[in-house]
Protein backbone atom coordinates (compact mmCIF):
# COMPACT_ATOMS: atom_id res chain seq x y z
CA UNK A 1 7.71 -6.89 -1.86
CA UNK A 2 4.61 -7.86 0.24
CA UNK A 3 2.52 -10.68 -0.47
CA UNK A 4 -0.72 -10.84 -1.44
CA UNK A 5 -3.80 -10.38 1.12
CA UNK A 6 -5.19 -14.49 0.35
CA UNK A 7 -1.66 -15.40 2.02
CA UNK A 8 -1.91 -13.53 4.87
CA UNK A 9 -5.38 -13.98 5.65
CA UNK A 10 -5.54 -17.72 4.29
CA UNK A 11 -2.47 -18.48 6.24
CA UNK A 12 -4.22 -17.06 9.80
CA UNK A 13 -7.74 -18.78 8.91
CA UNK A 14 -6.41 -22.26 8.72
CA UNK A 15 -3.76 -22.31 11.86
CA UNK A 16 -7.21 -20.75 13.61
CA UNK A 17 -8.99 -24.03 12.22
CA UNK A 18 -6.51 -26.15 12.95
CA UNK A 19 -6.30 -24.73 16.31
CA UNK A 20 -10.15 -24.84 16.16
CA UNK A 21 -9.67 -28.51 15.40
CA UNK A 22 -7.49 -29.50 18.05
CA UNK A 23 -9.97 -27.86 21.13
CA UNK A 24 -12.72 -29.63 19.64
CA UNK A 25 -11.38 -32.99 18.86
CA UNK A 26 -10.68 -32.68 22.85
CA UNK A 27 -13.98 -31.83 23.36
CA UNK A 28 -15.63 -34.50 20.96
CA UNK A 29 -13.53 -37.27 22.64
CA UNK A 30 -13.72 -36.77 26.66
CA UNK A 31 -16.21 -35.68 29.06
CA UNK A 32 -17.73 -32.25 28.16
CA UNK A 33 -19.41 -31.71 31.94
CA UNK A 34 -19.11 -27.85 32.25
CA UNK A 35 -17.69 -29.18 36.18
CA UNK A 36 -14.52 -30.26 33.83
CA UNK A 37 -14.40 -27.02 32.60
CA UNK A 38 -11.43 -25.27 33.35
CA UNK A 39 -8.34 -26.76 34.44
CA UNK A 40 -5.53 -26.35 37.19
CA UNK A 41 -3.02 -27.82 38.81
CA UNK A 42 -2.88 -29.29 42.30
CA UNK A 43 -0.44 -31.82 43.99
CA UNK A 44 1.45 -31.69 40.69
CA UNK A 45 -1.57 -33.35 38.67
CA UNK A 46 -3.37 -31.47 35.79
CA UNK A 47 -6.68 -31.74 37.25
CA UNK A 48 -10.18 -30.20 35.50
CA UNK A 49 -12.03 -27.53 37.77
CA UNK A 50 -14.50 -30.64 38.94
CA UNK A 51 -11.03 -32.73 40.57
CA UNK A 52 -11.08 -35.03 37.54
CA UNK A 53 -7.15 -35.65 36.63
CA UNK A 54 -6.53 -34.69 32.52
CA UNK A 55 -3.06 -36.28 32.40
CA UNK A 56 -2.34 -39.38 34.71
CA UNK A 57 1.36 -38.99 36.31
CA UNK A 58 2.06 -35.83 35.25
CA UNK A 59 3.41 -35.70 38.25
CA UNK A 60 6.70 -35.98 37.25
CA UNK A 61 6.44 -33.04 34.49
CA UNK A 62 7.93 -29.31 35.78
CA UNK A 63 4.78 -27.34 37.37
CA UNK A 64 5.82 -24.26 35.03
CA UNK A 65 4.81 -26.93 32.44
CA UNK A 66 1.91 -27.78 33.90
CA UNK A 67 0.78 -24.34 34.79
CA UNK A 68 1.11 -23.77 31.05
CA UNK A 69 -1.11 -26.39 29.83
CA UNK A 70 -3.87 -25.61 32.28
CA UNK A 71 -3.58 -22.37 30.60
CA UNK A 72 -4.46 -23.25 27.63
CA UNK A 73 -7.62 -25.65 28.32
CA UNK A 74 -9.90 -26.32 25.61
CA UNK A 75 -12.17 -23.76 26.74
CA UNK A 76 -9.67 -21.15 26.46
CA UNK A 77 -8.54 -22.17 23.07
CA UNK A 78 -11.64 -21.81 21.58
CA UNK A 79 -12.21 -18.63 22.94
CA UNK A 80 -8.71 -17.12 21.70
CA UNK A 81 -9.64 -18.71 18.13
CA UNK A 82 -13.01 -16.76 18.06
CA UNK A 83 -11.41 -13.36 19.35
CA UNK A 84 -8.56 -13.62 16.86
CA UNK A 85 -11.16 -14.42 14.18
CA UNK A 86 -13.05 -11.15 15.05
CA UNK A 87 -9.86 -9.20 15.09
CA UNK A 88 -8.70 -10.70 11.41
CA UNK A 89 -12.51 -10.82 9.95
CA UNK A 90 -12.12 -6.28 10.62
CA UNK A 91 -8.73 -6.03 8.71
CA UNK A 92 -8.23 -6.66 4.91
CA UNK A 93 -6.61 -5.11 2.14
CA UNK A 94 -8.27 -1.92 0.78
CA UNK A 95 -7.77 -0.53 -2.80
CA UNK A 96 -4.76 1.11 -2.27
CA UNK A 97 -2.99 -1.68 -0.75
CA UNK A 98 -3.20 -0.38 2.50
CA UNK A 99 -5.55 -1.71 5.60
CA UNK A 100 -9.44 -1.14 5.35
CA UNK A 101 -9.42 -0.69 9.50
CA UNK A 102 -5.66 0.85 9.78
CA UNK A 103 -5.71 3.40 6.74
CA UNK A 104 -9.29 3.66 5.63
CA UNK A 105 -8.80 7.18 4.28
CA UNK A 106 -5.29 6.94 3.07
CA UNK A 107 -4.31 6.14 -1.10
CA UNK A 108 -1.98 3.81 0.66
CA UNK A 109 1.18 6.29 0.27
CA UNK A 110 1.59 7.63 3.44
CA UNK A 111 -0.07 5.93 6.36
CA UNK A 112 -2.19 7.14 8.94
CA UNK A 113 1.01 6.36 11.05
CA UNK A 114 3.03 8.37 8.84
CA UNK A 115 4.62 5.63 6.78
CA UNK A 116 4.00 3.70 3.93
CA UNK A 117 1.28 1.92 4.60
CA UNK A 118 0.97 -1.55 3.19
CA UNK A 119 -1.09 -4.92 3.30
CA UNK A 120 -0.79 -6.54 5.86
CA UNK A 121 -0.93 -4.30 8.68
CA UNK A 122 0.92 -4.05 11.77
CA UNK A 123 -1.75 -6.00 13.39
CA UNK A 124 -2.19 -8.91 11.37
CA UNK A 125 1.54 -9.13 11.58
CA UNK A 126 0.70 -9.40 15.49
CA UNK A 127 -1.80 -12.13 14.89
CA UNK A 128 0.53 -14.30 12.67
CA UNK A 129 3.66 -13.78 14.52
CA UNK A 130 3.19 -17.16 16.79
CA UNK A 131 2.98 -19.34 13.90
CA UNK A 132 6.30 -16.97 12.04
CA UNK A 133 8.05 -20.84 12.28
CA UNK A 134 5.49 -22.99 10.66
CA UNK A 135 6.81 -23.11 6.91
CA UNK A 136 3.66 -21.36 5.36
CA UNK A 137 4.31 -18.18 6.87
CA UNK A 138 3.18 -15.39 4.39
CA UNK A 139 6.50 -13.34 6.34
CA UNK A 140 9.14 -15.66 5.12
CA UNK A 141 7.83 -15.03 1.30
CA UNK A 142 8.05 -11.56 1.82
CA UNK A 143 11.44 -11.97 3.43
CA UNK A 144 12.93 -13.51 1.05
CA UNK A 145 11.48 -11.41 -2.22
């Protein structure tokens, strides 16, 4: 049994606010000089694209670590939350049950794909999938049903 569409979209809008949240408490709290923007890593210090060090001795952390965190800048956060917004704002149940982007013209009992096709679709699946261990997770409902 699949859950209803509020779970699965309500479930992806707040981790993308909390995500939202988290980029621009960052942001709120620290030096917003677009020369800060960006971050790398260099002599094993997390350093901002202007030389200014984000995390004092992180030295001592493993550089794969580091690399990953400089990935994910605040910058970059905010820009993922606002693509994966625009992806999840074009998907949403349509009469049938099915996906108003994914199976527009379909009654929702065979699929454009040529299976059943059912809310949620195979992409906003995709989108939720890194939060599938926080214990909201629309998936583990329908799991478990």
């Amino acid at each position: 049994r699949v859950t209803g569409p509020a779970d699965w979209v309500g479930f992806m809008r707040a981790r993308l606010d909390e995500r939202q949240a988290q980029a621009e408490e960052y942001l709120d709290s620290y030096d917003q000089d677009p020369r800060w923007r960006g971050w790398r890593v260099e002599s094993g210090e997390l350093m901002t694209s202007g030389g200014k060090v984000i995390i004092e001795g992180a030295a001592g952390l493993r550089p794969d670590l580091l690399a990953l965190i400089a990935a994910s800048d605040p910058w970059t956060t905010l820009a993922e939350v606002e693509a994966k917004r625009g992806l999840l704002n074009g998907h949403g149940p349509n009469e049938y049950g099915g996906c108003v982007t994914c199976d527009p013209d379909h009654c929702g009992c065979l699929g454009s794909s040529g299976r059943s096709a059912v809310w949620p679709c195979d992409q906003v699946r995709l989108l939720a999938q890194p939060w599938a261990g926080h214990p909201d997770w629309p998936g583990r409902k329908a799991r478990s049903e």
